[in-house]
Protein backbone atom coordinates (compact mmCIF):
# COMPACT_ATOMS: atom_id res chain seq x y z
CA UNK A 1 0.00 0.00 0.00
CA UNK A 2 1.12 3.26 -0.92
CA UNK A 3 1.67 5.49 2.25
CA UNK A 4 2.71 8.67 0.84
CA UNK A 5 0.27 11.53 -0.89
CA UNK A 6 1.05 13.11 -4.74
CA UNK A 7 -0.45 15.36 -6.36
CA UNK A 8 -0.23 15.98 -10.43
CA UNK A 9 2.29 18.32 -11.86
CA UNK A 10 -0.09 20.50 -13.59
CA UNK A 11 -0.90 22.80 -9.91
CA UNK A 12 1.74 25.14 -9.13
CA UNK A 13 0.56 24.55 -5.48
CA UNK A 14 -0.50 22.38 -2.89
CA UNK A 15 -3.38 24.80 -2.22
CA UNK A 16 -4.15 25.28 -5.70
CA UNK A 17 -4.41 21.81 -5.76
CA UNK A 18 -6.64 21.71 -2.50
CA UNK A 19 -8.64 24.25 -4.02
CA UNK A 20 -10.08 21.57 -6.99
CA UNK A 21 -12.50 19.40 -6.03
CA UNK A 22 -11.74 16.43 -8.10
CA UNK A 23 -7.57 16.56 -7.17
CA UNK A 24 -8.83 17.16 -3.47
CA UNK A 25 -11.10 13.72 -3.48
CA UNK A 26 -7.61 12.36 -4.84
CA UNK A 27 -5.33 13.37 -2.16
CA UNK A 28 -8.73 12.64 0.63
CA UNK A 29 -7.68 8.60 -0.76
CA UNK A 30 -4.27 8.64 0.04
CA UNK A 31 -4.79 10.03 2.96
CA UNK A 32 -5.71 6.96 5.45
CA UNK A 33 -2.27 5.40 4.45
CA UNK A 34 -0.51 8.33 4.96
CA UNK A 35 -1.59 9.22 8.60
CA UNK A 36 -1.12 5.06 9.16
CA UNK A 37 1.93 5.22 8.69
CA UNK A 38 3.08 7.85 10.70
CA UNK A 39 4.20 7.48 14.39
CA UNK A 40 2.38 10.32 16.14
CA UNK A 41 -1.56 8.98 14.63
CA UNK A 42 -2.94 7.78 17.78
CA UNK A 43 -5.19 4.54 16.59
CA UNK A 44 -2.44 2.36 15.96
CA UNK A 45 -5.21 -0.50 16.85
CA UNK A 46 -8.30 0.32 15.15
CA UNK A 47 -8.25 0.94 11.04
CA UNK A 48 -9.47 4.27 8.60
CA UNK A 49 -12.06 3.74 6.98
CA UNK A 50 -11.56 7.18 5.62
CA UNK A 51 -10.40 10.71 5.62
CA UNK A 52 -10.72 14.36 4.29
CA UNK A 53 -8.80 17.51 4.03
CA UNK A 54 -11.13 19.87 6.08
CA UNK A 55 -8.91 23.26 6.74
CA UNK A 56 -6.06 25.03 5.26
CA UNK A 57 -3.65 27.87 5.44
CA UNK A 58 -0.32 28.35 3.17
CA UNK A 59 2.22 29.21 5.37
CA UNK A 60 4.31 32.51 3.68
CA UNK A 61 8.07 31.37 2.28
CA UNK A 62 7.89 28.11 3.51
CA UNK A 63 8.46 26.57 -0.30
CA UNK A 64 4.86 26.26 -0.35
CA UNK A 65 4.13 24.36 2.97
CA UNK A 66 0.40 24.50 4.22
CA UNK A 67 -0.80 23.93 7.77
CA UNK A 68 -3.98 21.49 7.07
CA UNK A 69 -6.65 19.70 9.28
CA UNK A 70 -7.85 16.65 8.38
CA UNK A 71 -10.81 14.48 9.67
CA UNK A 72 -10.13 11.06 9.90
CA UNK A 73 -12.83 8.21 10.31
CA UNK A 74 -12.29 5.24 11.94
CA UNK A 75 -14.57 2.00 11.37
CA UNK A 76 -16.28 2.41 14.57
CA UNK A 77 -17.81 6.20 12.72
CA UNK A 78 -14.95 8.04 15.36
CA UNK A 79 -14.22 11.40 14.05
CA UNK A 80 -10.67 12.55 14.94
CA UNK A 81 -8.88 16.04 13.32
CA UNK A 82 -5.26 15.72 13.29
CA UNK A 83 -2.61 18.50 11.70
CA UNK A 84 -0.71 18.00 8.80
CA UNK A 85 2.08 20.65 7.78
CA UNK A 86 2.61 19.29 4.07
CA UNK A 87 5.21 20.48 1.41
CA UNK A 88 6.07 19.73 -2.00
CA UNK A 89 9.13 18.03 -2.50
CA UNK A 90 10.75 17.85 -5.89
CA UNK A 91 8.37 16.89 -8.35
CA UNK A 92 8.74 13.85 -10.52
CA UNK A 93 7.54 13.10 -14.00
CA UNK A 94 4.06 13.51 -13.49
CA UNK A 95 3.32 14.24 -10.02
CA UNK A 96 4.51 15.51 -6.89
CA UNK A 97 5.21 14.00 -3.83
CA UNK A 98 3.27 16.36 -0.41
CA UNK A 99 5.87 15.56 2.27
CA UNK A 100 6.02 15.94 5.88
CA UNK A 101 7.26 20.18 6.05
CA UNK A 102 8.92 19.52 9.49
CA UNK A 103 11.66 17.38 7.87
CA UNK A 104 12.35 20.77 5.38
CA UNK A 105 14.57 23.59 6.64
CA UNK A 106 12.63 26.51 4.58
CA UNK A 107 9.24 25.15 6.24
CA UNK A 108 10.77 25.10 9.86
CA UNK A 109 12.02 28.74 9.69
CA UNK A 110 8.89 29.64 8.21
CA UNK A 111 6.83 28.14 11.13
CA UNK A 112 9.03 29.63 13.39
CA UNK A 113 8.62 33.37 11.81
CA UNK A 114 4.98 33.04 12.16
CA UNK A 115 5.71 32.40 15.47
CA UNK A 116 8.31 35.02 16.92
CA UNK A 117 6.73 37.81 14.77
CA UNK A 118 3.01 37.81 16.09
CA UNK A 119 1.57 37.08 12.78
CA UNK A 120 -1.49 36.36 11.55
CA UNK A 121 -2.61 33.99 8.11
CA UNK A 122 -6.20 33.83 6.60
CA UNK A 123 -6.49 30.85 4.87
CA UNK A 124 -9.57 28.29 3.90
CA UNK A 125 -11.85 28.24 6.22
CA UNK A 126 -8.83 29.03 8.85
CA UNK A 127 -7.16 31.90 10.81
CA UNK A 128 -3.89 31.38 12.25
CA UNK A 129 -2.68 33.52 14.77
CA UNK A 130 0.54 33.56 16.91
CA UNK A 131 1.11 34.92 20.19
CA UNK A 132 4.45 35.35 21.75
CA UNK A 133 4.71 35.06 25.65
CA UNK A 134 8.23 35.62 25.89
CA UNK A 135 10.27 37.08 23.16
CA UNK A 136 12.66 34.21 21.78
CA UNK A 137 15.64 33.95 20.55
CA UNK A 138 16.26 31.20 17.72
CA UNK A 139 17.80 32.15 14.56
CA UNK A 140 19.73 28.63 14.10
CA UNK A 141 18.97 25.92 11.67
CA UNK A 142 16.70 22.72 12.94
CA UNK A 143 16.56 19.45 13.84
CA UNK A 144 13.88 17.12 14.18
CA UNK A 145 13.68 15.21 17.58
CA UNK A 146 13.93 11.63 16.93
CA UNK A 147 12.07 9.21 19.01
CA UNK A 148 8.71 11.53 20.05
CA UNK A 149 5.85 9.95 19.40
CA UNK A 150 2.36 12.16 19.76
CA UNK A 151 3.79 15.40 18.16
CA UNK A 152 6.34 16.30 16.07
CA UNK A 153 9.32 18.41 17.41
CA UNK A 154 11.84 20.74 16.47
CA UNK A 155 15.25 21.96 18.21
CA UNK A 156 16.54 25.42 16.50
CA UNK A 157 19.51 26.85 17.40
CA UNK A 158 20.00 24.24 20.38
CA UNK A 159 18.26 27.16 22.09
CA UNK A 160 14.58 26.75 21.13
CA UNK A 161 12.43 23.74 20.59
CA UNK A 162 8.93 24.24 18.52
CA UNK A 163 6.45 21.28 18.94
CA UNK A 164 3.56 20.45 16.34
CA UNK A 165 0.59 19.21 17.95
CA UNK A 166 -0.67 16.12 15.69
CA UNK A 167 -4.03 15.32 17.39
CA UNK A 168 -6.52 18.56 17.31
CA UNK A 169 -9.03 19.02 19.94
CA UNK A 170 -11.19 22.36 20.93
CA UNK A 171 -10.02 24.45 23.66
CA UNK A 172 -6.32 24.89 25.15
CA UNK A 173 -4.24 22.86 25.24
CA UNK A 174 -2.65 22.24 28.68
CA UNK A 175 0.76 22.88 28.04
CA UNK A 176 -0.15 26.51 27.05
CA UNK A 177 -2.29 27.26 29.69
CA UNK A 178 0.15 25.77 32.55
CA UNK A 179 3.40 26.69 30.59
CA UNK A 180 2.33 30.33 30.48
CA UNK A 181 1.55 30.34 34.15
CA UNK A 182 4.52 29.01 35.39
CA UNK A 183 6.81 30.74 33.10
CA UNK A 184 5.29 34.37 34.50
CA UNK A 185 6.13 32.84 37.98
CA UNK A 186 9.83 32.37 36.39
CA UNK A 187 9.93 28.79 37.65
CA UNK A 188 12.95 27.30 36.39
CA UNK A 189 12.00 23.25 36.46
CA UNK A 190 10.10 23.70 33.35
CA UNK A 191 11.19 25.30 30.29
CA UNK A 192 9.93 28.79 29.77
CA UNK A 193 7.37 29.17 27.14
CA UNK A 194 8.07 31.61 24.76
CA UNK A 195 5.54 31.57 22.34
CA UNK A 196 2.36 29.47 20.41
CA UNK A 197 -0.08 29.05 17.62
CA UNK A 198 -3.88 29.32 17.50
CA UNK A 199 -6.15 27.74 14.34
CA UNK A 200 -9.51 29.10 14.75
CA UNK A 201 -12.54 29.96 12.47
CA UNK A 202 -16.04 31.86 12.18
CA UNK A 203 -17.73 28.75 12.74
CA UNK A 204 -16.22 28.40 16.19
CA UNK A 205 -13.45 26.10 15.17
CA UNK A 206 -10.64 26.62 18.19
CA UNK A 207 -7.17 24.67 18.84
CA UNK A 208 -3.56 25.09 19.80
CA UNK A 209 -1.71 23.82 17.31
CA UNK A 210 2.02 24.91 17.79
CA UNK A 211 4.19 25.90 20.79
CA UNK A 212 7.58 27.49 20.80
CA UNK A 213 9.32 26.84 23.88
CA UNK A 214 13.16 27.59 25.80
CA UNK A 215 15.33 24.20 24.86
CA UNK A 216 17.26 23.84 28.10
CA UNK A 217 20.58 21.75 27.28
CA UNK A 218 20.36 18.27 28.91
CA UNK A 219 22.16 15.04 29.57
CA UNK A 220 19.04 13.32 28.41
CA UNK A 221 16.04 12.01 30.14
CA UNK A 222 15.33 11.17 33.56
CA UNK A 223 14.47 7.29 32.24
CA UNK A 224 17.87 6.76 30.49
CA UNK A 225 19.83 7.95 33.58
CA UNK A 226 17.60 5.86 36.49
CA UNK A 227 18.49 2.69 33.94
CA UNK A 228 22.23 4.02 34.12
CA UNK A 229 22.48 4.16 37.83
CA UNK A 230 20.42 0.81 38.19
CA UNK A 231 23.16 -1.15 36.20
CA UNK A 232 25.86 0.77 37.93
CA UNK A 233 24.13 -0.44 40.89
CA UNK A 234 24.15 -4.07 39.46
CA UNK A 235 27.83 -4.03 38.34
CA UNK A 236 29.01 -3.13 41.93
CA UNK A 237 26.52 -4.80 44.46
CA UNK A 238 26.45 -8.65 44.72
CA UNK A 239 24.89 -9.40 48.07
CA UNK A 240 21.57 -8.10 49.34
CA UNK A 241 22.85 -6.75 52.41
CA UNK A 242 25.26 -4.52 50.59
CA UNK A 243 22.77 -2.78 48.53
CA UNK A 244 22.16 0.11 51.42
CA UNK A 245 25.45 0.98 51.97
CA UNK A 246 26.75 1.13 48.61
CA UNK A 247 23.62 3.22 47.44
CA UNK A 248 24.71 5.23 50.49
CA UNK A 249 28.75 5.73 49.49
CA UNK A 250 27.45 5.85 45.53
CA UNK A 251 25.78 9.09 46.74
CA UNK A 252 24.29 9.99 43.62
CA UNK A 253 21.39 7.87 42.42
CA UNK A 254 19.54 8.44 46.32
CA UNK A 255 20.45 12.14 45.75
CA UNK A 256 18.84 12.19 42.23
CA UNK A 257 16.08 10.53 43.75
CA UNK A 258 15.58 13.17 46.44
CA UNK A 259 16.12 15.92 44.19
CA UNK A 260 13.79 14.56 41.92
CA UNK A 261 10.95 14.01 44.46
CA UNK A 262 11.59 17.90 45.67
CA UNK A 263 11.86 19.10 41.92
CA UNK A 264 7.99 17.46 41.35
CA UNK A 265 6.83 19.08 44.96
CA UNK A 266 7.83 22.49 43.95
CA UNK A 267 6.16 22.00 41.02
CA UNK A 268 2.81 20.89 42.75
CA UNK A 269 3.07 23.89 45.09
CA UNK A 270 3.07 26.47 42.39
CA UNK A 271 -0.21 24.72 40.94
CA UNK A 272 -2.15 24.72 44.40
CA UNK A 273 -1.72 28.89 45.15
CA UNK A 274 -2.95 29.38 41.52
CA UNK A 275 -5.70 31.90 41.43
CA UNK A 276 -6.27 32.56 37.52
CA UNK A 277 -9.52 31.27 36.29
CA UNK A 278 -9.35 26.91 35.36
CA UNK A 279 -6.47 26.26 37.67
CA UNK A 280 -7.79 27.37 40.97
CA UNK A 281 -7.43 24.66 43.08
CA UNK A 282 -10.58 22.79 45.19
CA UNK A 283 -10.81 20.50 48.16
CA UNK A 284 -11.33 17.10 47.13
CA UNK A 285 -14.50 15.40 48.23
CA UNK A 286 -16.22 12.50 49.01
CA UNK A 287 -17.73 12.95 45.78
CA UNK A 288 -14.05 13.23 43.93
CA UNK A 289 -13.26 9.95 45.71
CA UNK A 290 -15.97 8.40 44.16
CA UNK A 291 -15.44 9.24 40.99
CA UNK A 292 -11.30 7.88 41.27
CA UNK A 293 -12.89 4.28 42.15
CA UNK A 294 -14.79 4.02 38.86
CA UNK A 295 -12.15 5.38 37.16
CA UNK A 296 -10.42 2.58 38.48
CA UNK A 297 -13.38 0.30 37.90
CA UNK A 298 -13.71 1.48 34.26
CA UNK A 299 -9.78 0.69 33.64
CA UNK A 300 -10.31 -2.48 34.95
CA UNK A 301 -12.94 -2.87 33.04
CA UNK A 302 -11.06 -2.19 29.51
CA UNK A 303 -7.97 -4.13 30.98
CA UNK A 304 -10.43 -7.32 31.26
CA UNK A 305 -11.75 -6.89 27.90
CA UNK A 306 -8.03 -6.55 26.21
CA UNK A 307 -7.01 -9.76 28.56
CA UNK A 308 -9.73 -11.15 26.99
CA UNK A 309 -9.58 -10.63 23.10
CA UNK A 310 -5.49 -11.36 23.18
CA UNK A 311 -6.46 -14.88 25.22
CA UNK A 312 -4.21 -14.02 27.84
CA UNK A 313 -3.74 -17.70 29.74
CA UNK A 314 -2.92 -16.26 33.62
CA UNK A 315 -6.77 -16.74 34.59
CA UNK A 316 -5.34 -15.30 38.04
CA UNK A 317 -4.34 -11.97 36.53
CA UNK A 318 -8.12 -12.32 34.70
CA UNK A 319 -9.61 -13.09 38.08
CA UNK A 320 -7.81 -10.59 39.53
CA UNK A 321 -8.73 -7.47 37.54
CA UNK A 322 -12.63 -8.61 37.11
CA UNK A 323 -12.68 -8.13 40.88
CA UNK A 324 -11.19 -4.65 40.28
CA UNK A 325 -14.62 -4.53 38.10
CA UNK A 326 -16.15 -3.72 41.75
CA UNK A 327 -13.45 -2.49 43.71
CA UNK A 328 -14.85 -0.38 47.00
CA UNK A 329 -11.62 0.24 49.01
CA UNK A 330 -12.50 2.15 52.25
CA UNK A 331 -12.22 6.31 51.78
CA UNK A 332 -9.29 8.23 53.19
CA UNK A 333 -10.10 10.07 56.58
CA UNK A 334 -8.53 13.22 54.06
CA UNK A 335 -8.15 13.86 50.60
CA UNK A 336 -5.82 17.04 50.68
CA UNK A 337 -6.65 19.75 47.38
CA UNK A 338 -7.64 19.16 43.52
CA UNK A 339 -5.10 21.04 41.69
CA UNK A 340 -4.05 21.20 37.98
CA UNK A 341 -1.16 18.27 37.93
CA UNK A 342 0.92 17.02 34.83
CA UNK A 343 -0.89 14.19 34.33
CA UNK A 344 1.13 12.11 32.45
CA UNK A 345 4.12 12.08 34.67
CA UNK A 346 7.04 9.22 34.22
CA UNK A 347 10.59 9.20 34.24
CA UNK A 348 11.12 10.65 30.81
CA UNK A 349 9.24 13.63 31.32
CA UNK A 350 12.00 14.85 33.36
CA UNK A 351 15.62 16.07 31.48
CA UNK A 352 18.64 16.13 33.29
CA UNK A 353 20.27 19.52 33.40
CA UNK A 354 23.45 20.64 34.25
CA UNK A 355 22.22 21.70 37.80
CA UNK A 356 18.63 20.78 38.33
CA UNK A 357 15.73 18.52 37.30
CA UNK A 358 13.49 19.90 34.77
CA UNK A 359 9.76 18.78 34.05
CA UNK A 360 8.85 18.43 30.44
CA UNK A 361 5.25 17.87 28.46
CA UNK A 362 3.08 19.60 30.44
CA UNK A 363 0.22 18.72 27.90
CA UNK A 364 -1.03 15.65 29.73
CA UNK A 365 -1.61 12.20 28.88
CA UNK A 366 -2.70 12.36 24.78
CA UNK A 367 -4.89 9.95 24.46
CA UNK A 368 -7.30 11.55 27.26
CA UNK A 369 -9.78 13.97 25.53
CA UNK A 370 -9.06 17.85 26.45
CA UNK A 371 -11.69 18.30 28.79
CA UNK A 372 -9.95 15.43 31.18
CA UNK A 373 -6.42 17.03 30.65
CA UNK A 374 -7.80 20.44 32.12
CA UNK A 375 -9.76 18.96 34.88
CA UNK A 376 -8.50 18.91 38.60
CA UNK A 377 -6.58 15.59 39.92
CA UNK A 378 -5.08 15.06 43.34
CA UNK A 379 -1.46 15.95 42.87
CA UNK A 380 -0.70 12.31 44.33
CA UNK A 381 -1.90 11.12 40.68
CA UNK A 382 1.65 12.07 39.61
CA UNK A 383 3.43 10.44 42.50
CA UNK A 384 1.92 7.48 41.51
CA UNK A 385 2.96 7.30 37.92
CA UNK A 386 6.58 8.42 39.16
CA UNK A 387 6.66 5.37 41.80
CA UNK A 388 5.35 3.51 38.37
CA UNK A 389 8.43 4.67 36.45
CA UNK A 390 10.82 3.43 39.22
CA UNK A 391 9.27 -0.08 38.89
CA UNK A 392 9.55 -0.16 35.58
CA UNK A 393 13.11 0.52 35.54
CA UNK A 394 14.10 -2.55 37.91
CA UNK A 395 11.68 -4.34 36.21
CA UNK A 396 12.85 -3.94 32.66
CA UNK A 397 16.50 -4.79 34.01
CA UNK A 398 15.34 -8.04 35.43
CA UNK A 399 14.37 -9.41 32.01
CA UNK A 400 18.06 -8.51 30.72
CA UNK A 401 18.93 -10.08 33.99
CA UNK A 402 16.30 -12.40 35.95
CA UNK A 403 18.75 -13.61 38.11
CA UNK A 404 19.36 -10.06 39.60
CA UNK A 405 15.58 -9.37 40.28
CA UNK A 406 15.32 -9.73 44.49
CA UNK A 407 18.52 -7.12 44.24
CA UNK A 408 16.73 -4.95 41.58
CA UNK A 409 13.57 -4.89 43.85
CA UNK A 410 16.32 -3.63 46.96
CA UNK A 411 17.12 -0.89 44.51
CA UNK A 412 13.54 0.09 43.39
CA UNK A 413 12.41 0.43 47.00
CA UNK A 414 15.39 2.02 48.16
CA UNK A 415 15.50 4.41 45.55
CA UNK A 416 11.73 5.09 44.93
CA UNK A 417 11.19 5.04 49.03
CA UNK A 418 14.20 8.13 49.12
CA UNK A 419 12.14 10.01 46.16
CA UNK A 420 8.78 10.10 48.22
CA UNK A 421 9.70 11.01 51.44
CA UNK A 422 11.46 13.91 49.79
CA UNK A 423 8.35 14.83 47.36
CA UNK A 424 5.86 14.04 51.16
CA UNK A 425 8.97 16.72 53.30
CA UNK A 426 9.16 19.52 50.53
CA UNK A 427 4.97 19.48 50.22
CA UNK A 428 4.69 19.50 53.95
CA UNK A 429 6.98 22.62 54.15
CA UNK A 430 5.49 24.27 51.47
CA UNK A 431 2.96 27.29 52.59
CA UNK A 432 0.39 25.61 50.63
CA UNK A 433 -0.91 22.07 52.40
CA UNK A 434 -1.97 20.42 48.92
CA UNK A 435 -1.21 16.73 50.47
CA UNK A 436 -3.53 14.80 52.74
CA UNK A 437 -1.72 15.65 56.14
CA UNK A 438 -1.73 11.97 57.59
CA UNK A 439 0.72 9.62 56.35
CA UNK A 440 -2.32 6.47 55.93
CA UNK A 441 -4.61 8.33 53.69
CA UNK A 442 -1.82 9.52 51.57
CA UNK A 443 -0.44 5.86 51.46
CA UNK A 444 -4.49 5.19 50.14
CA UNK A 445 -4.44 7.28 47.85
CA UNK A 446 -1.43 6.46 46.35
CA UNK A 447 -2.00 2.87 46.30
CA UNK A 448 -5.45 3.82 44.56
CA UNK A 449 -3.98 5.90 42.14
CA UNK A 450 -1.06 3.45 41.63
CA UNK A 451 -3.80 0.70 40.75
CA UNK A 452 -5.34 2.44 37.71
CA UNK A 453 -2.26 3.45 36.18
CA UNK A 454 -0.73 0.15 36.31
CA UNK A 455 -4.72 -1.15 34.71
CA UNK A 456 -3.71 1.20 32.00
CA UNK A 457 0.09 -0.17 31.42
CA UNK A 458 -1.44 -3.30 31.19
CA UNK A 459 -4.28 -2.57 28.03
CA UNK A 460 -0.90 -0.33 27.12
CA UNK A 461 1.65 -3.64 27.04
CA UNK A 462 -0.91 -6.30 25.60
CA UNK A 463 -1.24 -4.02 22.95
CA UNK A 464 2.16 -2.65 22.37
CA UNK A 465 4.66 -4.83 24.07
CA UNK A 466 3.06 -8.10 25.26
CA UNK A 467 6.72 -9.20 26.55
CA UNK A 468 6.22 -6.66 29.27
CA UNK A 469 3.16 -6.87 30.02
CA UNK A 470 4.23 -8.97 33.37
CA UNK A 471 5.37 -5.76 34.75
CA UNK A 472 2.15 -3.82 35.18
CA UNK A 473 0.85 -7.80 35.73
CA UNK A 474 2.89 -7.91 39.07
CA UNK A 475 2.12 -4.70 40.86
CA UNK A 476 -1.71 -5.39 39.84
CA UNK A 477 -2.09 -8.25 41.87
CA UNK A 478 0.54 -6.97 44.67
CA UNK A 479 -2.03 -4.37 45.18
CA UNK A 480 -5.03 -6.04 44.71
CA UNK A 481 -4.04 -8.99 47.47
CA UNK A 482 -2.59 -6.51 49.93
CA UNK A 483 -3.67 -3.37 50.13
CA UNK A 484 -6.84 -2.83 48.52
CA UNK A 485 -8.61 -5.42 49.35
């Protein structure tokens, strides 16, 4: 099948092209393939049955590159608008190939004038409009960031990286709205947002579809070095009672940890003394409690039908997370605030700097619609996917080396324990009390919260990696025949 689009030589343009009818219905086949075959469509699982070109704007000398919006349709009837910036490449005999315009240095810079100079494109039946936050400074050539998945990025001038949101929705996006707030607060454990992109319409149409933001030099993610320092760990501790004091001399890793956990705190603090309008933060209820068992209930529930279609054989695990179907765990005596969190916190959403810790992706987790990515969470909803990450660092390491596991568990408990009680002391010295302030309902809470994310890594790993999907398997029914029970 033919994953790339063409269109015929005889347009000068792609949006001369767009503009016929007949060419347009041409370029609305190819495009199913096309967006298949690309690593940031989200339905990976499920199949087009079709899509359209809905929206366009040419973008000015970008070698003819056009920001577009296209509906796809998935066989279920699910609309979905993603964002396509397409460019002609060289043309061939008798067509011309519409290529991705992030991978073309004259597209780039032209994205990232439309950015730093506040302007503003009419196009068919879209506006785009830029807004700078802080005035930037990239003037560098680009290069694409290899390995993102959801978005496509850009670094320019190793001083400024511009992200293309792929998947549209209405309303702001997240990483605006909590990357502008921060930045005003100058809070240096995020990157300072410097500018972003609006596509909007007469007929109410409304998204974020770009964001220019400071590119802080790192020594990569947070994920890569935890892995480091766990096989350091490996390569110098045989015995189980040594694993303490070595950890201890090494220094390092527990100090990363700590740092880490104090880093994320900091971060949480800002968010609960916000007093701008959709990030004011509530006391959690009852009510809120509620709602974070049937979340759990309805991740079980999709967990048990994924166990179910791949014929998973552990009818333990299956037993298992069915009873999570009805979970009812007993509520916390407190619940602490609702704040604006993250959301889709894990190890690599932290860089290592040269002297600090800094928290990337503020968007939330992308496959949750908008409205959930806005909403308030308890700020424990992060712990729990960091105390996730840690396990799935010793637990990836234990299938290079299985017969290292009981000293890989010493190291995630050691290392994971050191990163909470410093997130738990910097929250309880903050001026803001954002955390439940007794040590059980907090320990609830996180198990609860703990719970659903590893139901999601499980529906995640039978569908993506079903050699892993152990991992999530193990802490499921840890938690399930200990704690919430």
């Amino acid at each position: 099948m033919n994953n790339k689009l063409y269109i015929s030589n005889k347009y000068n343009n792609l949006v001369e092209a767009l503009h016929d009818a007949l060419e347009r219905a041409s370029l609305d086949l190819q495009l199913p393939a096309y967006l298949e075959s690309n690593r940031w469509f989200g339905a990976h699982t499920r199949h087009l049955q079709s899509a359209r070109f809905e929206r366009w704007v040419e973008v000015p000398n970008s070698g003819g590159a056009c920001l577009c919006v296209v509906t796809a349709i998935d066989a279920s009837n699910n609309l979905t608008d993603y964002l396509l910036y397409l460019r002609p490449a060289e043309p061939e005999e008798e067509q011309t190939e519409i290529a991705d315009g992030m991978q073309f240095e004259d597209a780039r810079q032209a994205l990232l004038r439309l950015l730093t100079d506040d302007q503003s494109l009419s196009g068919f039946r879209l506006d785009a409009v830029a807004e700078v936050v802080t005035t930037p400074r990239c003037e560098g050539e680009g290069r694409t960031l290899q390995g993102e998945q959801s978005n496509t990025s850009v670094i320019l001038d190793e001083s400024c990286i511009m992200k293309l949101y792929r998947k549209l929705e209405q309303g702001r996006n997240p990483e605006i709205e909590l990357g502008r707030y921060l930045s005003n607060l100058r809070f240096d454990k995020t990157p300072s947002l410097l500018a972003f992109l609006k596509l909007s319409s007469s007929d109410g149409y409304d998204v974020d579809a770009l964001v220019l933001h400071e590119y802080v030099p790192n020594q990569g993610d947070c994920w890569s070095w935890a892995l480091q320092k766990a096989r350091l760990f490996l390569e110098n501790v045989e015995q189980d009672s040594e694993a303490g004091a070595w950890l201890d001399q090494e220094t390092e890793t527990l100090q990363g940890a700590s740092n880490i956990g104090s880093t994320l705190a900091e971060f949480h603090s800002l968010l609960a003394r916000a007093d701008i309008e959709g990030l004011q933060p509530e006391q959690a209820s009852q009510q809120d409690f509620d709602n974070w068992v049937e979340s759990v209930q309805n991740e079980a529930n999709n967990a048990l039908e994924a166990l179910n279609r791949v014929q998973y054989p552990d009818e333990s695990l299956k037993n298992l997370v069915a009873e999570a179907t009805s979970l009812q765990p007993d509520p916390p005596s407190q619940l602490g605030l609702k704040t604006r969190i993250h959301g889709d916190l894990h190890l690599g959403q932290l860089l290592v700097g040269k002297d600090r810790f800094l928290i990337i992706d503020l968007e939330g987790e992308p496959a949750k619609p908008l409205f959930e990515r806005n909403s308030l969470e308890s700020p424990l909803v992060d712990v729990a996917g960091m105390l996730r990450s840690w396990n799935y660092v010793a637990m990836s390491l234990s299938k290079q080396y299985p017969e290292k596991k009981t000293l890989l568990s010493i190291w995630e408990n050691l290392v994971s324990n050191q990163f909470l009680r410093s997130y738990i002391d910097a929250a309880d010295s903050s001026d803001t009390k954002f955390l439940p302030q007794d040590d059980q309902s907090t320990r609830q809470l996180l198990d609860l919260f703990k719970l659903r994310k590893a139901l999601y890594e499980l529906r995640y790993e039978l569908d993506y990696r079903p050699d892993w999907v152990d991992i999530p398997a193990v802490s499921i029914k840890n938690l399930l025949e200990s704690n919430l029970r």
